[in-house]
Each structure stands twice: as C-alpha cells, then as structure tokens.
Protein backbone atom coordinates (compact mmCIF):
# COMPACT_ATOMS: atom_id res chain seq x y z
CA UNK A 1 4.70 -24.25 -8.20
CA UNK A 2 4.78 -23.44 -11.60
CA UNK A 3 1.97 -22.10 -14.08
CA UNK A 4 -0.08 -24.96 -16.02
CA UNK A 5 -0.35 -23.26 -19.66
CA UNK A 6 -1.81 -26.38 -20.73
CA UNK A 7 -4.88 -25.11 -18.74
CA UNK A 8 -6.48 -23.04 -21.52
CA UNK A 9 -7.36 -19.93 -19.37
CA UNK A 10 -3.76 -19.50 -18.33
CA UNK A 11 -2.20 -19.55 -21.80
CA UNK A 12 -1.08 -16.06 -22.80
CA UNK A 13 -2.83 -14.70 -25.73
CA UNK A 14 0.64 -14.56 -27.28
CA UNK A 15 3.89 -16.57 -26.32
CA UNK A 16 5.50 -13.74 -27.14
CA UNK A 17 5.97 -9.82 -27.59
CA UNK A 18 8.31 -8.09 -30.31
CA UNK A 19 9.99 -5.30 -28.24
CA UNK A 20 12.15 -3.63 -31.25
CA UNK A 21 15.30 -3.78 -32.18
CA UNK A 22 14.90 -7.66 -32.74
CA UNK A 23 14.39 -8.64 -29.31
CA UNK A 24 11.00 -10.79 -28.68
CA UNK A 25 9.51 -11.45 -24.97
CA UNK A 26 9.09 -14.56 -24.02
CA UNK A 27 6.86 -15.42 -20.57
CA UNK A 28 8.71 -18.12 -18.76
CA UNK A 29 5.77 -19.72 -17.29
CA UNK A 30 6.79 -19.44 -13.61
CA UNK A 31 4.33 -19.18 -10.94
CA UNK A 32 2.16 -16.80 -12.42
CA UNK A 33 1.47 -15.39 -16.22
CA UNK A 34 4.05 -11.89 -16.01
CA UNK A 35 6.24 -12.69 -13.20
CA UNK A 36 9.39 -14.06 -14.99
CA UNK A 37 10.35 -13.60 -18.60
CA UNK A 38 13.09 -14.47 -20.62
CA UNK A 39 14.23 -12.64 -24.43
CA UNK A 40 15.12 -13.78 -27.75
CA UNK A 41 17.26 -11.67 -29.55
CA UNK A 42 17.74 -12.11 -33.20
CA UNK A 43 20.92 -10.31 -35.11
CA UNK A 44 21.71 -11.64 -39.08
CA UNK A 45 21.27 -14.97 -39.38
CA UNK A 46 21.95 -15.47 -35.09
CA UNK A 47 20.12 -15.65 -32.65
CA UNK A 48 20.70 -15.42 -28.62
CA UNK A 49 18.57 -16.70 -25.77
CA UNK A 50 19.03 -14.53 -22.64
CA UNK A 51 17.87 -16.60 -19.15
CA UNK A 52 16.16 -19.91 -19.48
CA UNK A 53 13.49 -19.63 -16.82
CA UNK A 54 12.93 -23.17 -15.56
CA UNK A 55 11.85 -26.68 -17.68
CA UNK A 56 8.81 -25.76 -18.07
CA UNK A 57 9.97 -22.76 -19.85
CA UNK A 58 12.14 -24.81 -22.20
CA UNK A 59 9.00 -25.73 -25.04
CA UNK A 60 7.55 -22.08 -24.99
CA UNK A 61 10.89 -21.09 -26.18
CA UNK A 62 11.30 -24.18 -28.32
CA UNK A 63 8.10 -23.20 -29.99
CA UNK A 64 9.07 -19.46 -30.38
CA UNK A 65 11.97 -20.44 -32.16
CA UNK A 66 9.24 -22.59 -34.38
CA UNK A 67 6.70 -19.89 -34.88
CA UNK A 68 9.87 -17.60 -36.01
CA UNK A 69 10.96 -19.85 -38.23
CA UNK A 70 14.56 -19.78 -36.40
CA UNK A 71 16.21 -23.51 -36.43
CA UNK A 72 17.83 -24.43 -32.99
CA UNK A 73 21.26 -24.51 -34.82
CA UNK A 74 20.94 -20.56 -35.39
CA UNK A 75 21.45 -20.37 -31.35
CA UNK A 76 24.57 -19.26 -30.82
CA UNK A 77 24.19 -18.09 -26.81
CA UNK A 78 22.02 -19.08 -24.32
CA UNK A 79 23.10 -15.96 -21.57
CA UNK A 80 21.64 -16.24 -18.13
CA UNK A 81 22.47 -13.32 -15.68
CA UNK A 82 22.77 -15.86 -12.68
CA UNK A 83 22.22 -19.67 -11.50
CA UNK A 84 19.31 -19.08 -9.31
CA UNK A 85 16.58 -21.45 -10.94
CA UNK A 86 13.41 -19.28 -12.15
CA UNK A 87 16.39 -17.77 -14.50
CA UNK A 88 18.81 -20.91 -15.46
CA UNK A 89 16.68 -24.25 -14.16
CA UNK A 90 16.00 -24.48 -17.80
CA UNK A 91 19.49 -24.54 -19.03
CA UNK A 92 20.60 -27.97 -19.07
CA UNK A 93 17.68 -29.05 -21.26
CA UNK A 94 17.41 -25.76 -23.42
CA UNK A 95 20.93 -26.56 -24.56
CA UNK A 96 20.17 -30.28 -25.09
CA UNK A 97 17.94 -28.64 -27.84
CA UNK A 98 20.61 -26.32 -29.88
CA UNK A 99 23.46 -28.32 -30.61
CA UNK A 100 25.53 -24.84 -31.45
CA UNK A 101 24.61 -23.10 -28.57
CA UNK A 102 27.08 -21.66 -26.01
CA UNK A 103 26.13 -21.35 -22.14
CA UNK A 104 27.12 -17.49 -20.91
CA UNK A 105 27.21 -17.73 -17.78
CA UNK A 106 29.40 -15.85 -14.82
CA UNK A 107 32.37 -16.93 -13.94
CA UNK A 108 31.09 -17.91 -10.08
CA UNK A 109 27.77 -19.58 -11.53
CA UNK A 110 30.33 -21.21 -13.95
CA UNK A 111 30.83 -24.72 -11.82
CA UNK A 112 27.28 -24.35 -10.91
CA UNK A 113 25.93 -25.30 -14.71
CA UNK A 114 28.34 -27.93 -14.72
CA UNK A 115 27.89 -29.78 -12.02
CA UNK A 116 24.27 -28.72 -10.69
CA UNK A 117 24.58 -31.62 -7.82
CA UNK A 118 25.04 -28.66 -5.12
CA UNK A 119 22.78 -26.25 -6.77
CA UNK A 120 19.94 -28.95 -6.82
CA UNK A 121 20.62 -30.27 -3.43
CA UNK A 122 20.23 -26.59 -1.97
CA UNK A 123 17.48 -26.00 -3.66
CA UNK A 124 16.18 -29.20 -2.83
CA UNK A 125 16.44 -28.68 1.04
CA UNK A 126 14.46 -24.86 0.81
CA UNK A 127 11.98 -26.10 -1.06
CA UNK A 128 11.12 -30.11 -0.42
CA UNK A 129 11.68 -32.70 -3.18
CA UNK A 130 8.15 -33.15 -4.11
CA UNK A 131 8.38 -28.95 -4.45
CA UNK A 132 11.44 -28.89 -6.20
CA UNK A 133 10.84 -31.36 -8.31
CA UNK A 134 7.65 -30.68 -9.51
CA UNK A 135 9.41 -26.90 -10.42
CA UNK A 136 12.56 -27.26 -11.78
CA UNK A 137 13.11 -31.25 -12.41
CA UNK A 138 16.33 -32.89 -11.82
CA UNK A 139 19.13 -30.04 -13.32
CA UNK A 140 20.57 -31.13 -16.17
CA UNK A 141 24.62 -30.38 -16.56
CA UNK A 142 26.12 -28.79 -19.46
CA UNK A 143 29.96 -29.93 -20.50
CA UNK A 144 32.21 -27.74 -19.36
CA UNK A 145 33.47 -26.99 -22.97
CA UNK A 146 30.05 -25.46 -23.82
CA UNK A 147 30.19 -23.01 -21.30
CA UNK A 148 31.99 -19.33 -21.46
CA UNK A 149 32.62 -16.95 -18.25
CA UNK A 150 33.22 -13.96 -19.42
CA UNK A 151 35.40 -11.38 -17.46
CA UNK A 152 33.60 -8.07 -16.56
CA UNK A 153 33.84 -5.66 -19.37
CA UNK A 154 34.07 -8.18 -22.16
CA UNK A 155 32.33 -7.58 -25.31
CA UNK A 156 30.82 -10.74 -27.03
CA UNK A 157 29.63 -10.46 -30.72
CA UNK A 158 26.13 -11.57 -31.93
CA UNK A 159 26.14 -11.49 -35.52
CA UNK A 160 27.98 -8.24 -35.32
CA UNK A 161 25.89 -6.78 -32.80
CA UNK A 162 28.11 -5.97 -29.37
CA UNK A 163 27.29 -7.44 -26.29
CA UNK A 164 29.04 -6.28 -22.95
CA UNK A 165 28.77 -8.26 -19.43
CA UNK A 166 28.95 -6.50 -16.47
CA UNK A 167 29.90 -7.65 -13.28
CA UNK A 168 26.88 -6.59 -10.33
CA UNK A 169 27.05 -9.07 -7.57
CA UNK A 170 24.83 -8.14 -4.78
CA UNK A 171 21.97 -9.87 -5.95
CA UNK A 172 23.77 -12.60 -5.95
CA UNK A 173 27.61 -13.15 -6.45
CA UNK A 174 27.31 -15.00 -9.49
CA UNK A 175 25.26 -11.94 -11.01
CA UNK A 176 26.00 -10.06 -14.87
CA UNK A 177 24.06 -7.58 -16.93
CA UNK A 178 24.48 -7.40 -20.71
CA UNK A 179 24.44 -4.24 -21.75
CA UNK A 180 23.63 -4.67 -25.81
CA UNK A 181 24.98 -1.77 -28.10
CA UNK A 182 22.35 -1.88 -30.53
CA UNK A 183 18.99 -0.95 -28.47
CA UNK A 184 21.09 1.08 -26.14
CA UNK A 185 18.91 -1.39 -23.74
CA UNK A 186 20.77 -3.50 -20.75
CA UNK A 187 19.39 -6.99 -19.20
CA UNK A 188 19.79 -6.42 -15.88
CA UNK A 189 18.65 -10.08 -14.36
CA UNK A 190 17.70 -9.40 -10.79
CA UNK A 191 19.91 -6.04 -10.52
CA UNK A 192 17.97 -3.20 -11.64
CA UNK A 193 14.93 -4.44 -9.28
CA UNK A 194 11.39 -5.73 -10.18
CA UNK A 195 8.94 -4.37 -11.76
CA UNK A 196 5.65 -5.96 -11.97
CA UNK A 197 3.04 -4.74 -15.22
CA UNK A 198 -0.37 -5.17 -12.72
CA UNK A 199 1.57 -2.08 -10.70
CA UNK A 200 2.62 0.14 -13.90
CA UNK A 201 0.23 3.11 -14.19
CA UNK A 202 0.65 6.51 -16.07
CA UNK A 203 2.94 7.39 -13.37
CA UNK A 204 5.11 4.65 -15.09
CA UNK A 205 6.56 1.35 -13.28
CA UNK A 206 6.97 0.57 -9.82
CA UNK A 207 10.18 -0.68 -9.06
CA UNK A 208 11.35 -2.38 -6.14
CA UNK A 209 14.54 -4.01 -5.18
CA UNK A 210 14.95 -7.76 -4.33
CA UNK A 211 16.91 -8.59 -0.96
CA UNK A 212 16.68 -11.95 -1.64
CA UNK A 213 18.85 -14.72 0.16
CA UNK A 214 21.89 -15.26 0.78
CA UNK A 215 24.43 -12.95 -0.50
CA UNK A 216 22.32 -9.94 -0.09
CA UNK A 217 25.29 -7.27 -0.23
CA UNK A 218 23.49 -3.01 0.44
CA UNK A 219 26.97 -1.15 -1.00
CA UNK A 220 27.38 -3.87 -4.07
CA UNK A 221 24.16 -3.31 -5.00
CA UNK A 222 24.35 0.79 -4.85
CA UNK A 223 27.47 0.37 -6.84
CA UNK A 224 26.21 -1.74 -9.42
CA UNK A 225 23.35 0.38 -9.69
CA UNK A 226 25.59 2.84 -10.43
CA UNK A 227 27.66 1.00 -12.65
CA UNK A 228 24.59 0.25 -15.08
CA UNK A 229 23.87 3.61 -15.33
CA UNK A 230 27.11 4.79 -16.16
CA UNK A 231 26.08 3.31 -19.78
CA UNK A 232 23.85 5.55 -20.24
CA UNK A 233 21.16 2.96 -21.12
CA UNK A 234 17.98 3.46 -22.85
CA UNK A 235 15.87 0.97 -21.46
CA UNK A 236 16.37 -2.29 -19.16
CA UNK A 237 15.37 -5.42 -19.71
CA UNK A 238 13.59 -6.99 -16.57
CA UNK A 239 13.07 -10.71 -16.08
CA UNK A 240 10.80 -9.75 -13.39
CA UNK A 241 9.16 -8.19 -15.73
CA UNK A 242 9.73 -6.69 -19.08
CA UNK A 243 11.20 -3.29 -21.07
CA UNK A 244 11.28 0.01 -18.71
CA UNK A 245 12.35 2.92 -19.80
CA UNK A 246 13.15 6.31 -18.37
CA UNK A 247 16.14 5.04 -15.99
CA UNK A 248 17.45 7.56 -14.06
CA UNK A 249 14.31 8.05 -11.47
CA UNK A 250 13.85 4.72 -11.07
CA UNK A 251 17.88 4.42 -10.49
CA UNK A 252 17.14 6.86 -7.75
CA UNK A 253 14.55 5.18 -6.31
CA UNK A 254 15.80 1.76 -5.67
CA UNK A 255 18.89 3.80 -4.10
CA UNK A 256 16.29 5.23 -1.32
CA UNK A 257 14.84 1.90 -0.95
CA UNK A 258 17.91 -0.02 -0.22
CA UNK A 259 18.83 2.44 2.34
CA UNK A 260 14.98 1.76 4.08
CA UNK A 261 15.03 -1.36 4.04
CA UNK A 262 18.72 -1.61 5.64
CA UNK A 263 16.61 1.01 8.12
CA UNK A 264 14.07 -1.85 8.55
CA UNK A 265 16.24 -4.74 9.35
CA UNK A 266 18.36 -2.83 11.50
CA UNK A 267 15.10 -1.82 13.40
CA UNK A 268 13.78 -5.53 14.07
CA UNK A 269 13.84 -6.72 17.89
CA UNK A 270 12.63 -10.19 16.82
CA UNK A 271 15.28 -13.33 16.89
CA UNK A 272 16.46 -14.04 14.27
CA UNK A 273 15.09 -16.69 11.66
CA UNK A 274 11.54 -17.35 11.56
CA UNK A 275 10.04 -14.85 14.22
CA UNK A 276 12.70 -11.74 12.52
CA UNK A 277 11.16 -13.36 8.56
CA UNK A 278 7.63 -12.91 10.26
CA UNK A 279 8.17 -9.17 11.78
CA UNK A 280 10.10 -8.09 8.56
CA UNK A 281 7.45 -9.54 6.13
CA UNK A 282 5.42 -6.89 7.92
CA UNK A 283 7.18 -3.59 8.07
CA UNK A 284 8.48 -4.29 4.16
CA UNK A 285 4.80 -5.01 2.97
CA UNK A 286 3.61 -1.47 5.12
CA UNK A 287 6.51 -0.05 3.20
CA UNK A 288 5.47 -0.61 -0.17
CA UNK A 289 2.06 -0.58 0.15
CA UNK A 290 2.51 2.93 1.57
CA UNK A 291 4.90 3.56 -1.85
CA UNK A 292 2.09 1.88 -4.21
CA UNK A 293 -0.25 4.60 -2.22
CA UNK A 294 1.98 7.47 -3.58
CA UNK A 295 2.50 5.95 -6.57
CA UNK A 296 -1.46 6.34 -7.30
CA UNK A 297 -2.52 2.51 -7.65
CA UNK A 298 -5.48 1.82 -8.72
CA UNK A 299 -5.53 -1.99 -7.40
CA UNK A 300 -6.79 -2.91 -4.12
CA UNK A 301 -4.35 -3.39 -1.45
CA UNK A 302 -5.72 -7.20 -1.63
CA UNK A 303 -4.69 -7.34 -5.04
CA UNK A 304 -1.25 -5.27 -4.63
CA UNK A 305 -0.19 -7.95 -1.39
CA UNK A 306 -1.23 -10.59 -3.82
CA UNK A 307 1.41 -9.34 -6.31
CA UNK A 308 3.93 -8.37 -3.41
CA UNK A 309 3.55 -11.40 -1.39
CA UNK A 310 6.02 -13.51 -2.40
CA UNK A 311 8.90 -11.17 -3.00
CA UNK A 312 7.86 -9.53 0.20
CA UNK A 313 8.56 -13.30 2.04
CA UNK A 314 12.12 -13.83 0.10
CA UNK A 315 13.25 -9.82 0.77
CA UNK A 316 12.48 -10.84 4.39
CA UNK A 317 14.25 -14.27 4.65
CA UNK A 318 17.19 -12.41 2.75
CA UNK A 319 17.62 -9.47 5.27
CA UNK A 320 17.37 -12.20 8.18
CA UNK A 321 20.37 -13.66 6.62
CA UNK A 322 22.10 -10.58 6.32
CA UNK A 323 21.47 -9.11 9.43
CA UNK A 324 23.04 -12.77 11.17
C-alpha cells in the first residue's frame, strides 16, 4: 500500500531536494517516506522527468513542476529505467499532464507502456485487485508515437546536455541506466542496488543488491555492474534511494554479494515456492544483518528488519524463481 501524504505527519518537510547540477529529488510516495524517488532534471529552458513512481506520485511531481515555476509543456522526457510499477505505474497519467513530453523507455518495456493490459493483469494476479488497485490504479497507455526505445549507447540531448542509455538487464530485461554527461552522475534504476538513508552512517551507504523476480540473471548483473563503471561515474542516482557517491567500493561490494547470495540459494534444501521463499527470507536477512553489524549501525536490528523486510521477501521470491 502506498503512503497517505495527505496525513499531515507523513508529508515530507520538503517535496523535494536540489542535488546540484540542476537535478531536484522528488519522493515518490511509495510505501514509506525514502523508499522510492524519482528526479527532475532541468537543462535551458527543458526539463526531463526520470521514473514516474506510481499515481500517487503523479501530483507531487505535478506540484514540483508548480513550485519551480516549470510549465508541463517544458517536459520534454519522461525516462523510466524499467516497467516495473513503483518506477513507471505513474506514466500513463504523468504524460496525460505534459502534452510535449516523450516516454523513454527500453526497447523490451516498449509494448509494455503501450498496451499495459498484460503488465496490469500480472500485476494484478501477485498482488489482488483490491491491492493493486488501491497502488497503482488501472495503467493508463501511452500512443505508441509518444514513446522512444533507444538502442544501447545512444545519446539523447536535453537542452544540450548529453544523455546516454545503457543497456543492464538483469534486474529486469527491460532495464537502462542514463548516464548524464553533465554531473558525471548515472541513474541506475534498480541496477546499481539499494541503498536505504535510515542505514547510511559515516561509514557511508549500505548497499545491497535486489534479486527480485523473475528475470533475476547473477552474470548480467556482474556485467552491467561493470559496464556502469566503465564511465567512470561520479555519483549514482538511486530510486531506492537517492545520490551516492564514492562508486568503486560499493561496485565491489554488490559483486561479493551477488556471489553470496547465489551461495545461499544454491544452499536451500526446502521445495521450492513458498517453503524455499520462507527458508531464504531467513538466511538473506542473517546475511545482512550480519553486514549492517560490520557496517557499524547504530539502529536496532528491529528497526534494520523493518527497513530490510520487504526487499528481503522479493530477493527471496526472486532466487526461488531462479533457482526453478
């Protein structure tokens, strides 16, 4: 279920955060405050929107674009990374809002924004209607000549400003970064792993990766890893959550935690579906709680499984799925 920000203790203090180099932080409102975001990037007189989060995510942005004084026909792209919902549920009805807008969107997730009839009924079945539809609404499609699928390795232009997609399915295999020339800073979707601000300390983020289901892919995700650091990038953009900085360690540690959990899945006696989600839940949560314990977290473990908990659940499901 989604955040209620018209309950007044929920609203952030500010809809959004200026992160430099004209790129603002917008919260996305889903599930919790600072678990999804979404970014507004402003070059000359455009402006891009990069992932939509879900409806509800739609009028923060709407009134972001207010509060900046930005009119919804200075949109040129609305980017999302992939088609799962927390990052393009939103889509549909965002671009009902900015006539000029073009939909960037990989060439696999392409079919998906047009026609979100499969994407909706999937979703749908996980989740219940009464779920899904109190999350994400019925998906709204976006013509077909509003949409772009850019080829890995092409270079779109945003008021001058250069922005490159990058093909890194793993994730997903409708999955792109944009790596933007400007901030020397790359959006890396669900790629580059999650990192959560209640676990960032002096010892700097805590990243994880996300195994989620169902194209779960260990070697595509090592390369693409690899493949977004082979821009030398600055910083990454998280939608789950925020600017990181200081790459390459944190490159090297999602690398050792792919291989452990592979180790972890390919350790589980249980049968496969709910009793393997069950035992795998398990063993990943001892895993990073034992990683938050080196990492010098100051949270109780009741508040770090409270964070984890979810993400925990969906790495499990997704490693049951790969594992067969």
């Amino acid at each position: 279920m989604t955040v209620d920000y018209l309950d007044p203790t929920l609203v952030p203090k500010n809809l959004s955060t200026d992160l430099g180099n004209g790129i603002t932080l917008i919260d996305t409102a889903f599930q919790r405050p600072q678990m999804a975001a979404c970014y507004l990037m402003e070059q000359g007189d455009e402006v891009a929107i990069i992932e939509t989060g879900t409806k509800d995510t739609v009028p923060l942005i709407l009134e972001v674009l207010a509060q900046k004084q930005i009119s919804a026909t200075q949109v040129k792209y609305v980017i999302v990374t992939h088609v799962h919902l927390d990052h393009a549920g939103g889509a549909g009805l965002l671009m009902d809002a900015l006539p000029n807008a073009t939909l960037i969107v990989h060439p696999k997730g392409q079919r998906h924004m047009v026609d979100p009839s499969k994407l909706q009924a999937g979703a749908t079945a996980v989740y219940g209607e009464e779920e899904f539809n109190k999350t994400y609404g019925d998906l709204i499609a976006i013509a077909e000549d509003r949409t772009h699928a850019p080829k890995d390795g092409e270079t779109l232009k945003l008021g001058g400003r250069a922005l490159t997609f990058i093909d890194t399915p793993w994730h997903a295999r409708h999955h792109f970064c944009v790596y933007d020339e400007l901030s020397k800073g790359i959006f890396t979707g669900d790629t580059f792993g999650l990192a959560y601000q209640e676990l960032t300390n002096e010892n700097g983020p805590f990243i994880f990766p996300t195994t989620t289901p169902v194209q779960f892919d260990p070697e595509a995700l090592k390369t693409s890893i690899k493949k977004i650091m082979s821009f030398n990038p600055e910083s990454a953009y998280l939608t789950h959550y925020g600017k990181i900085q200081n790459l390459a360690p944190l490159a090297d540690a999602l690398d050792i935690q792919v291989d452990a959990l592979v180790d972890i899945a390919q350790s589980s006696d249980a049968s496969p579906g709910e009793d393997r989600v069950k035992d795998l839940s398990v063993k990943i949560m001892d895993y990073l709680l034992n990683r938050l314990e080196l990492h010098d977290c100051q949270l109780s473990v009741a508040e770090q499984i409270k964070v984890l908990q979810s993400d925990v659940v969906l790495n499990a499901q997704g490693l049951d799925v790969w594992l067969g």
